[in-house]
N, C-alpha and C. Protein backbone atom coordinates (compact mmCIF):
# COMPACT_ATOMS: atom_id res chain seq x y z
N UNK A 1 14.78 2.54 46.73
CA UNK A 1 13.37 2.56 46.34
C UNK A 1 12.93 3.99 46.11
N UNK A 2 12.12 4.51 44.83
CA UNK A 2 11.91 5.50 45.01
C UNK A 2 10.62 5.96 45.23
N UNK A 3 10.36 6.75 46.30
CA UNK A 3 8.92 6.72 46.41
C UNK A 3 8.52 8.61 46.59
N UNK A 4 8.64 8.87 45.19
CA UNK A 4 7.91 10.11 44.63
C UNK A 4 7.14 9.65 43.18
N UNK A 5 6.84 8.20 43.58
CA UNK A 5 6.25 8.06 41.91
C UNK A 5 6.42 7.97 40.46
N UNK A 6 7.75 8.24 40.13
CA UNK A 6 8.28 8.60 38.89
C UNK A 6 8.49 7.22 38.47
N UNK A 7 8.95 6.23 38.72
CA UNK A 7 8.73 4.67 38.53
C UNK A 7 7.36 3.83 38.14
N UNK A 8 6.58 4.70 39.07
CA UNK A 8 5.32 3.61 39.15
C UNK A 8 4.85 3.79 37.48
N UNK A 9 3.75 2.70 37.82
CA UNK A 9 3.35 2.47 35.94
C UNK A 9 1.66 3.92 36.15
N UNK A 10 1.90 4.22 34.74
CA UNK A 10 0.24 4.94 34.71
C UNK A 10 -0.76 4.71 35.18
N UNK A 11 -0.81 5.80 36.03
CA UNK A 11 -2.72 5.76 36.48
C UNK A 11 -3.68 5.15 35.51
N UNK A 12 -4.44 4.36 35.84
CA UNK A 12 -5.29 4.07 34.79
C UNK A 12 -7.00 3.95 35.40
N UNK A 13 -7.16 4.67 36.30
CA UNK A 13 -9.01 4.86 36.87
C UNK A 13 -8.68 6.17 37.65
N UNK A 14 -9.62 6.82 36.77
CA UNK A 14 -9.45 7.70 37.03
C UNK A 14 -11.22 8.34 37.41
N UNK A 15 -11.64 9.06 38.64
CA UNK A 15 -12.74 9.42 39.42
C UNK A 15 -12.91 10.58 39.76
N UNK A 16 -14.20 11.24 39.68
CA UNK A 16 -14.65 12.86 40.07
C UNK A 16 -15.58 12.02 40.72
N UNK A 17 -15.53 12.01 42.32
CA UNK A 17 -16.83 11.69 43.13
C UNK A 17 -17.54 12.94 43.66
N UNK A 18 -17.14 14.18 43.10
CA UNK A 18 -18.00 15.16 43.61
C UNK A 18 -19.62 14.87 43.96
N UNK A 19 -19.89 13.81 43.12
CA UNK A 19 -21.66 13.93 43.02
C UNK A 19 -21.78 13.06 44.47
N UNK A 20 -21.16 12.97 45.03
CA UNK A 20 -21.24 11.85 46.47
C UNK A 20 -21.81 13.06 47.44
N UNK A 21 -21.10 14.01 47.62
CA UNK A 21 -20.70 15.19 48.48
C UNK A 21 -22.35 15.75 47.97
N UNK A 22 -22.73 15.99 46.76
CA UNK A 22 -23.85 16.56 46.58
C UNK A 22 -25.04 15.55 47.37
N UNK A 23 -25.15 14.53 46.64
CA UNK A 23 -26.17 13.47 47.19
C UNK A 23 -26.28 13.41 48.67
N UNK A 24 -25.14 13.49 49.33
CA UNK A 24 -24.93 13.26 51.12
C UNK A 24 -25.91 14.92 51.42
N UNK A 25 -25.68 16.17 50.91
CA UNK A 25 -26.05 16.77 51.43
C UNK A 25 -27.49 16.84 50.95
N UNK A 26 -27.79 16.51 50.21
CA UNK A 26 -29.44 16.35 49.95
C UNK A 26 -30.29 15.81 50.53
N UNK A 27 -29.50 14.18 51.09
CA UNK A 27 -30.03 13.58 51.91
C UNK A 27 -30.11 13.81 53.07
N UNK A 28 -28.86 14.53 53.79
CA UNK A 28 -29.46 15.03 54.97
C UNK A 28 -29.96 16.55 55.36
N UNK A 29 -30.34 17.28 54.11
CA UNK A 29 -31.61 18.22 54.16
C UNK A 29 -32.84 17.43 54.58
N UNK A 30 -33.26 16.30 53.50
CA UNK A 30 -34.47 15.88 53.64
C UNK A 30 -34.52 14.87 54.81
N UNK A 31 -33.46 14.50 55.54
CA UNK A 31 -33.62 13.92 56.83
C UNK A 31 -34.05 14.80 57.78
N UNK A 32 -32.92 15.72 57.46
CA UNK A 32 -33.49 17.10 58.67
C UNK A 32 -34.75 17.32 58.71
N UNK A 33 -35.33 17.76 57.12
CA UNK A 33 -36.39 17.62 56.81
C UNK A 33 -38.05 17.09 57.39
N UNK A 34 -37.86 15.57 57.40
CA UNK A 34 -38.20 15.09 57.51
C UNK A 34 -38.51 14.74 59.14
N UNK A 35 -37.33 14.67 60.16
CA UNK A 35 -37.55 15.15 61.44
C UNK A 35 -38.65 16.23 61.78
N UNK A 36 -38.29 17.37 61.24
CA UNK A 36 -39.15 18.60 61.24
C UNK A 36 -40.29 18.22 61.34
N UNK A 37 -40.37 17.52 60.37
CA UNK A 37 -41.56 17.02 59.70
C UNK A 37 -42.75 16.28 60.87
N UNK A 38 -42.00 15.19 61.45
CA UNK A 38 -42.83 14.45 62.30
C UNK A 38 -42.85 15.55 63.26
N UNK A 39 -42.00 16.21 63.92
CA UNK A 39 -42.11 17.17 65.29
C UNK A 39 -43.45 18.20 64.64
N UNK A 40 -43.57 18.13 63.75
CA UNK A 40 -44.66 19.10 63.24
C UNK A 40 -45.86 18.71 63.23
N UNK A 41 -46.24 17.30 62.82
CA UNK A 41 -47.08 16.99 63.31
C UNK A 41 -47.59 16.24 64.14
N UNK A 42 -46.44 16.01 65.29
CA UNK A 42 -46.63 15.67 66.73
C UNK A 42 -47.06 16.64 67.84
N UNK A 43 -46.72 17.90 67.16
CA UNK A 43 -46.91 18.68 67.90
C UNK A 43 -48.36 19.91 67.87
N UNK A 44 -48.89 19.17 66.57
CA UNK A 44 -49.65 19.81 65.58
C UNK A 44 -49.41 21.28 65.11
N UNK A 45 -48.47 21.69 64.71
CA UNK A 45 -47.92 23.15 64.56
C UNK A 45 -47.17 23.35 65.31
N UNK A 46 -46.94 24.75 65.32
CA UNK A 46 -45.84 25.31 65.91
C UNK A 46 -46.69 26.61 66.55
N UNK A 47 -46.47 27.02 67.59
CA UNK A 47 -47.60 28.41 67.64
C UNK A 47 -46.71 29.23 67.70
N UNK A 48 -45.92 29.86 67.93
CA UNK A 48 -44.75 30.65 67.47
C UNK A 48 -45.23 31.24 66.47
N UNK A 49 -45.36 30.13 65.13
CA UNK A 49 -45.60 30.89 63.82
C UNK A 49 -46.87 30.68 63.82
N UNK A 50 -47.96 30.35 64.08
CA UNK A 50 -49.48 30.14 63.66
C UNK A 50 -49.96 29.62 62.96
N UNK A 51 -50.64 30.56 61.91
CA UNK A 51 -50.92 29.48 60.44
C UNK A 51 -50.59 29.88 59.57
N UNK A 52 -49.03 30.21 59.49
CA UNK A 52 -47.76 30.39 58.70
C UNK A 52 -47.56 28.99 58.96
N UNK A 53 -47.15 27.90 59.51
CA UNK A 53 -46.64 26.92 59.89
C UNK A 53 -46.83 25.62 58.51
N UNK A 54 -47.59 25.58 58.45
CA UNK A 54 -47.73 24.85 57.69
C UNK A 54 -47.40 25.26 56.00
N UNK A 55 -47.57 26.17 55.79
CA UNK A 55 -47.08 27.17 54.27
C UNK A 55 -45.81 26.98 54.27
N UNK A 56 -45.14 27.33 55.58
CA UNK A 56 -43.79 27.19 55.39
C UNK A 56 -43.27 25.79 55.34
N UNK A 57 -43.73 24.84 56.11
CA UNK A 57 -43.07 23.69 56.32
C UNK A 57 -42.92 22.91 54.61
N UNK A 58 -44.68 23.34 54.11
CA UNK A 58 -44.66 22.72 52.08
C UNK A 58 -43.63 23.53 51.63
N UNK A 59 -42.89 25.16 51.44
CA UNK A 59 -42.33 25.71 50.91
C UNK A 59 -40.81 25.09 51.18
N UNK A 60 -40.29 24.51 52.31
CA UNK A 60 -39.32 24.04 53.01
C UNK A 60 -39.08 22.26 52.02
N UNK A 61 -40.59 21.44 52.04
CA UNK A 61 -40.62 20.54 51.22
C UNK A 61 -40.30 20.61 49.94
N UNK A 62 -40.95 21.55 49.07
CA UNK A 62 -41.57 22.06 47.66
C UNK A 62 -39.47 22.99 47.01
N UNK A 63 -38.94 22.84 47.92
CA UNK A 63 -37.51 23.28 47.39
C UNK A 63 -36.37 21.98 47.84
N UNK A 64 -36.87 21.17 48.79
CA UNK A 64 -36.21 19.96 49.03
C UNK A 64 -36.58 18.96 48.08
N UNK A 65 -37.45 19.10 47.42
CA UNK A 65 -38.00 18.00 46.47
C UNK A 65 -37.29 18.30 45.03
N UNK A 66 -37.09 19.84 44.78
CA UNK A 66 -36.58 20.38 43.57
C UNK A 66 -35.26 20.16 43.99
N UNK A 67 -34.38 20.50 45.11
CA UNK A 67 -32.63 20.09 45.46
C UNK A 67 -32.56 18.76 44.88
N UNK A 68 -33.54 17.74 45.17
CA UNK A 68 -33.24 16.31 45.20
C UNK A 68 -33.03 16.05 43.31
N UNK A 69 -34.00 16.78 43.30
CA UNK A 69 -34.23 16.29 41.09
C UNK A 69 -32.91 16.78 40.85
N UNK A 70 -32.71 18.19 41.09
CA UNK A 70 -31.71 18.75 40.39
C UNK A 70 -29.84 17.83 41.18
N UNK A 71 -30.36 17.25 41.95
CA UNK A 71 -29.12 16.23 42.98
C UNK A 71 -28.68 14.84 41.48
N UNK A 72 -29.84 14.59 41.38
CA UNK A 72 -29.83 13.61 40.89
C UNK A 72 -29.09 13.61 39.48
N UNK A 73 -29.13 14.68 38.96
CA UNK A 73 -28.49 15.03 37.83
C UNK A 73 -26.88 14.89 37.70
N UNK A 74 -26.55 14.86 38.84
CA UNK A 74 -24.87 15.01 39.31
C UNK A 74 -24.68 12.91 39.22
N UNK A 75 -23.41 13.01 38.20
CA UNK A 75 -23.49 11.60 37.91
C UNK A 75 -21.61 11.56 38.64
N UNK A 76 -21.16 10.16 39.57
CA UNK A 76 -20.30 10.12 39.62
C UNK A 76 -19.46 9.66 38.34
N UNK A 77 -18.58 9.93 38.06
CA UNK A 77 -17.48 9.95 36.58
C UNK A 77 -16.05 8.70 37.07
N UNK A 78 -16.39 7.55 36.29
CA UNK A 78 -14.89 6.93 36.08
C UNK A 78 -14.81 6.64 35.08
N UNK A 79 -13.26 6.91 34.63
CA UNK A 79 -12.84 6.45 33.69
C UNK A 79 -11.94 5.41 33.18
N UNK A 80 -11.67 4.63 33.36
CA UNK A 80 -11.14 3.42 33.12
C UNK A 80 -10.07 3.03 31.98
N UNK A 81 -8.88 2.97 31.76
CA UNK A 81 -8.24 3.08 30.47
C UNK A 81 -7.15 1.11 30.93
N UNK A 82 -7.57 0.59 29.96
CA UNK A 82 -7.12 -0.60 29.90
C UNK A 82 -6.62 -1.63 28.51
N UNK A 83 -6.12 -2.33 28.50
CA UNK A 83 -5.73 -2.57 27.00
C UNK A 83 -6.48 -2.91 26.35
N UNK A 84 -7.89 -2.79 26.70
CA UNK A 84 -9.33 -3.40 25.38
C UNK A 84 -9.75 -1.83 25.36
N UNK A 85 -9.08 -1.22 25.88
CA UNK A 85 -9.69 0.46 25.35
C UNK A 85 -10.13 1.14 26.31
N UNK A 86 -11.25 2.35 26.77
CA UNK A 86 -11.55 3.24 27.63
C UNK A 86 -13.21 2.99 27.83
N UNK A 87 -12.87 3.02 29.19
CA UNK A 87 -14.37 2.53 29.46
C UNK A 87 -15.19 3.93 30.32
N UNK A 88 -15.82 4.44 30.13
CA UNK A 88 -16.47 5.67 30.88
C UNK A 88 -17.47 5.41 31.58
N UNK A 89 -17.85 5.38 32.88
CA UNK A 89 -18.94 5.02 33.22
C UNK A 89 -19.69 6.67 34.83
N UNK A 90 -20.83 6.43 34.25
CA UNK A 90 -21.32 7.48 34.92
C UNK A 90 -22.61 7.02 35.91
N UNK A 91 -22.49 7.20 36.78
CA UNK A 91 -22.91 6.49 38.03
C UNK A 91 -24.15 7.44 38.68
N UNK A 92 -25.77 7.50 38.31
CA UNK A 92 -26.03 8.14 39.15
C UNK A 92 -27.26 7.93 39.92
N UNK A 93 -28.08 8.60 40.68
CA UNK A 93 -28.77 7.66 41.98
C UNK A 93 -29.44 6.66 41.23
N UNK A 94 -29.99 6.72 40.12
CA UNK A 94 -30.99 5.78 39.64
C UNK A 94 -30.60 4.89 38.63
N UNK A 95 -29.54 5.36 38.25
CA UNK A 95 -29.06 4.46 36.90
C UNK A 95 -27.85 4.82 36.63
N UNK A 96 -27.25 3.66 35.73
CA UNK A 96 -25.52 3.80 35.30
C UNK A 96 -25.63 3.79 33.84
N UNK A 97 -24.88 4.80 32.90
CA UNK A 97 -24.35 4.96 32.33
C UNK A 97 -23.03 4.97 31.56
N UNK A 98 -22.70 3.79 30.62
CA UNK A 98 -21.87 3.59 30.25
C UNK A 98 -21.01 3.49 29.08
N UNK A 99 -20.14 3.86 28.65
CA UNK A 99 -19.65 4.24 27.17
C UNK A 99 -18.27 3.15 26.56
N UNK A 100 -18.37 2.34 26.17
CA UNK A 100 -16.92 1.73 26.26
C UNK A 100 -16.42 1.96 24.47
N UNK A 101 -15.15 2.20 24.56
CA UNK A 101 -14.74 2.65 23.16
C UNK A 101 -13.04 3.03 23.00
N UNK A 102 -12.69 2.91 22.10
CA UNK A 102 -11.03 2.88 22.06
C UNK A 102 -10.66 4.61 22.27
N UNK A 103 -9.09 4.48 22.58
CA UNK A 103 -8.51 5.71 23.25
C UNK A 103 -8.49 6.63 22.12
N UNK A 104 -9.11 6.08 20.74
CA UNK A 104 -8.47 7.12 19.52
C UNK A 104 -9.49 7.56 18.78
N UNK A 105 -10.70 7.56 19.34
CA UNK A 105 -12.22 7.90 19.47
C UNK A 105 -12.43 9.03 20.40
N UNK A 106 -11.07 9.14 21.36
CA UNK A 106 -11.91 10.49 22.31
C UNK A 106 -10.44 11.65 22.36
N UNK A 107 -11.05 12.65 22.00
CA UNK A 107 -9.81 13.76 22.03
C UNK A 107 -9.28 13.81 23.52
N UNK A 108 -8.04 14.72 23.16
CA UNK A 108 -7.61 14.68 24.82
C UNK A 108 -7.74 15.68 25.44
N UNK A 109 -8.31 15.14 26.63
CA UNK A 109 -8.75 16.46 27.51
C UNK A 109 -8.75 17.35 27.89
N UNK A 110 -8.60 18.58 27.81
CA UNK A 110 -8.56 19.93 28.34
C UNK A 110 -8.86 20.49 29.54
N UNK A 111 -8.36 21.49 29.82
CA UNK A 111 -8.32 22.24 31.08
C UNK A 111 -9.17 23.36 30.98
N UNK A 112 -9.98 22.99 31.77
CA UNK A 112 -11.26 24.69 31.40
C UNK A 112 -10.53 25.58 32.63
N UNK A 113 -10.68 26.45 32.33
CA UNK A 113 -10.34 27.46 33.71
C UNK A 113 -11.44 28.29 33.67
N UNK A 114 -11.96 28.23 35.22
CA UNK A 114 -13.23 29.25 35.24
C UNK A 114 -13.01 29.65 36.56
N UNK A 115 -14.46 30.49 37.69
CA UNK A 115 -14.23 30.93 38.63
C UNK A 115 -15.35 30.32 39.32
N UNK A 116 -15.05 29.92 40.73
CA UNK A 116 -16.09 29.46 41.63
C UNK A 116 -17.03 30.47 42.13
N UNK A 117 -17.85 29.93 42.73
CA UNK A 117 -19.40 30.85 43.17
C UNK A 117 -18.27 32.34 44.41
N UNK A 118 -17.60 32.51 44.51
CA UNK A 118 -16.89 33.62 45.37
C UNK A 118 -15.75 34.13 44.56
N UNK A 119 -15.49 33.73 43.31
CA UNK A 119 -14.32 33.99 42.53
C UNK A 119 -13.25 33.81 42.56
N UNK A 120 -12.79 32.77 43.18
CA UNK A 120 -11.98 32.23 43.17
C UNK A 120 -11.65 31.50 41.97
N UNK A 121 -10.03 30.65 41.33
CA UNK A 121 -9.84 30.58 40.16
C UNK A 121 -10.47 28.49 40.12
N UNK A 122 -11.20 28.17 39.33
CA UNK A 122 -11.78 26.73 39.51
C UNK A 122 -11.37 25.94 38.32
N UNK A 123 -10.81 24.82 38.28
CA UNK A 123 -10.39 24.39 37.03
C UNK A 123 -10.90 23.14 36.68
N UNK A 124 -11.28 22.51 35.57
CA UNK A 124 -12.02 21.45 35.72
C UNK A 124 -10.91 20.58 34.46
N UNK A 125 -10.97 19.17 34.36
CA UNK A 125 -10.03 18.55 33.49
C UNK A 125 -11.26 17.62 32.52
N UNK A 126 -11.57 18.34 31.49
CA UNK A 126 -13.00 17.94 30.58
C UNK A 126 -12.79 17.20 29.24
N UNK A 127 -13.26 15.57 29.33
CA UNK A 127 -12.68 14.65 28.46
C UNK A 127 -14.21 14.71 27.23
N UNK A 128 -14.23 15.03 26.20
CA UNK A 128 -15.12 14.98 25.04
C UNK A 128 -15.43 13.62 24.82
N UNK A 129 -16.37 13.06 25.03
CA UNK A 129 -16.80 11.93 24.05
C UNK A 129 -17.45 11.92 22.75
N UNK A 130 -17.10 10.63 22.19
CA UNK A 130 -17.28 10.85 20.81
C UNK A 130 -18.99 11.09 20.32
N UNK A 131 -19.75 11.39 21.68
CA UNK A 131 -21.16 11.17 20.92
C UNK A 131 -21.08 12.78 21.40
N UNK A 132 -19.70 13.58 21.62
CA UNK A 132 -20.32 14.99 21.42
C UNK A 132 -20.37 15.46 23.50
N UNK A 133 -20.70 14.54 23.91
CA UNK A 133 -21.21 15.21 25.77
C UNK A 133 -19.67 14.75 26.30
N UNK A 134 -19.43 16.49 27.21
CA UNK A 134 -18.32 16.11 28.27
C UNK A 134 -18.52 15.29 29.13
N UNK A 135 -17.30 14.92 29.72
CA UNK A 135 -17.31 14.92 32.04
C UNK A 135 -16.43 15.42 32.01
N UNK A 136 -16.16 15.54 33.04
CA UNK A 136 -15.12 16.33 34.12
C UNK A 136 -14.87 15.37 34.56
N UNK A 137 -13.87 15.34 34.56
CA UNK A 137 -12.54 13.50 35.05
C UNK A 137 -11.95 14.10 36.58
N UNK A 138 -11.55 15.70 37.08
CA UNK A 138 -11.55 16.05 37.91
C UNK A 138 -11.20 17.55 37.66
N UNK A 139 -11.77 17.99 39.31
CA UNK A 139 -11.77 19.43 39.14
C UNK A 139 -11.62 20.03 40.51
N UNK A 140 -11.19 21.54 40.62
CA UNK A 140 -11.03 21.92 42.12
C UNK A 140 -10.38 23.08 41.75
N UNK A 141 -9.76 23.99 42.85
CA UNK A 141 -9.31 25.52 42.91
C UNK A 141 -7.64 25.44 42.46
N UNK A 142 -6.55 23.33 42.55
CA UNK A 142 -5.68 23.91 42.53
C UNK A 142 -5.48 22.98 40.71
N UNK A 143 -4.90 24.33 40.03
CA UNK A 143 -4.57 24.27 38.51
C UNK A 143 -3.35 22.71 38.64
N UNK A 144 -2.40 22.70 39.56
CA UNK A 144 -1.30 21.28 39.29
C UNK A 144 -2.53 20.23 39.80
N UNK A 145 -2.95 19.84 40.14
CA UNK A 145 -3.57 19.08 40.69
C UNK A 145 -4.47 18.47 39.07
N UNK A 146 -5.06 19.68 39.07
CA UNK A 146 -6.07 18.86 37.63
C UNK A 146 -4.88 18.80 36.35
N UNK A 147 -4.11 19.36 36.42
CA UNK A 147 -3.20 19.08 35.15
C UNK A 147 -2.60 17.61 35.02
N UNK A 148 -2.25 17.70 36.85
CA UNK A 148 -1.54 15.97 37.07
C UNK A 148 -2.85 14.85 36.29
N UNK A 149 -4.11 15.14 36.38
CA UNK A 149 -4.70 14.21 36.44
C UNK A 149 -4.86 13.58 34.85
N UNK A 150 -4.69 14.90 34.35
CA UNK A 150 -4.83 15.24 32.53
C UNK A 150 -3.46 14.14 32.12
N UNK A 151 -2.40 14.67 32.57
CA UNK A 151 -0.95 14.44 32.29
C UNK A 151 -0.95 12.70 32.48
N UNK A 152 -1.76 12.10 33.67
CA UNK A 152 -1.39 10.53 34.05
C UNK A 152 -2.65 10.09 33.14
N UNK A 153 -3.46 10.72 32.55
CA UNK A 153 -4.56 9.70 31.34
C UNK A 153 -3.91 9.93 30.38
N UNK A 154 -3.19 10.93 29.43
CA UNK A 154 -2.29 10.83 28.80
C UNK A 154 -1.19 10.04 28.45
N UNK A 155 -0.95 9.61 29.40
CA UNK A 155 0.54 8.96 29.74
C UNK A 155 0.04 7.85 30.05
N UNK A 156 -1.39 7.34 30.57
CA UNK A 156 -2.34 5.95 30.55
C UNK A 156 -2.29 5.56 28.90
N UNK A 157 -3.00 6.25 28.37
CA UNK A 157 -3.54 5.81 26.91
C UNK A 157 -2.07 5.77 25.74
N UNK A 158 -1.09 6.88 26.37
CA UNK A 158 0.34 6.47 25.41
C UNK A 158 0.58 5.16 25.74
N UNK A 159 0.00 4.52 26.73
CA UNK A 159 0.81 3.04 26.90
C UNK A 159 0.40 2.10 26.37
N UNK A 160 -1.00 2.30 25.65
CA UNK A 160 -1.75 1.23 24.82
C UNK A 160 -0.77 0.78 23.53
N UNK A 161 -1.12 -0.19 23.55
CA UNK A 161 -0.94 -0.71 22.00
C UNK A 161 -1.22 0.43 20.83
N UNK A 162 -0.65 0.53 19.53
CA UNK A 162 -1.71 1.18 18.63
C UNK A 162 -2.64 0.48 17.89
N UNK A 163 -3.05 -0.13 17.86
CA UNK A 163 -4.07 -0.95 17.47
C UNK A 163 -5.44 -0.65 18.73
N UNK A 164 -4.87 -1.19 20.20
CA UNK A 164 -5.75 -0.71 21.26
C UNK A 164 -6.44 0.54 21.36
N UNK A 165 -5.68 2.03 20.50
CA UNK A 165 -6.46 2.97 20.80
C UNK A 165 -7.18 3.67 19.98
């Protein structure tokens, strides 16, 4: 039996849940938040700070409310490759987004190489759709990792029919 994979059949769903990791931490800002919140006015202020207390607590709100909009923007990414064609679907807090369309409608994906917020080297694996807007199918600091992911949708969509793509 061989079990390094080289047998198995093509990946065919393929997922960037980064936007999970964003959403979790948004939510528990504004939980934290929101704790604060009642201790603040259970306690009616804080005297420590005076009547700073309350300026700060809206300024504390008034950037948790802007994290959350700009949260929301982060859509989870699957991609789906099956013999009726490629299905893209983008998942995010309020609504789903979805694209379904054959494998020979969307170029093949590329490898951006860029640098993370400390400079480190960040690589993202970025599939074009045909109405023109990327995703990122997956991404992270190690370059084999996003190539593998490029290499098994590749090797997904070579397996279609030609007619299917």
């Amino acid at each position: 039996m061989d079990t390094n994979g080289a047998d198995a059949p093509p990946r065919s769903e393929f997922r960037n849940d980064k936007a999970v990791f964003v959403w979790g931490f948004v939510a528990t800002w504004l939980a934290f938040l929101l704790c604060f919140t009642y201790l603040f006015v259970r306690e009616r202020g804080i005297p420590q700070v005076g009547a700073w207390g309350l300026p700060i607590l809206l300024l504390f709100w008034i950037a948790g409310i802007g994290i959350a909009v700009w949260a929301c923007a982060f859509a989870r990414i699957c991609v789906r490759v099956s013999a009726s064609g490629v299905v893209v679907r983008e998942r995010f807090p309020s609504r789903t987004r979805e694209l379904r369309c054959h494998a020979a409608d969307l170029s093949p994906p590329r490898i951006a190489a860029g640098r993370d917020s400390e400079g480190d080297p960040y690589f993202q694996c970025v599939l074009t759709l045909p109405d023109g807007r990327e995703i990122v199918m997956a991404e992270g600091p190690d370059h084999s990792a996003v190539e593998r992911v490029r290499t098994a949708y590749l090797a997904a969509i070579a397996g279609l029919r030609p007619r299917d793509r």
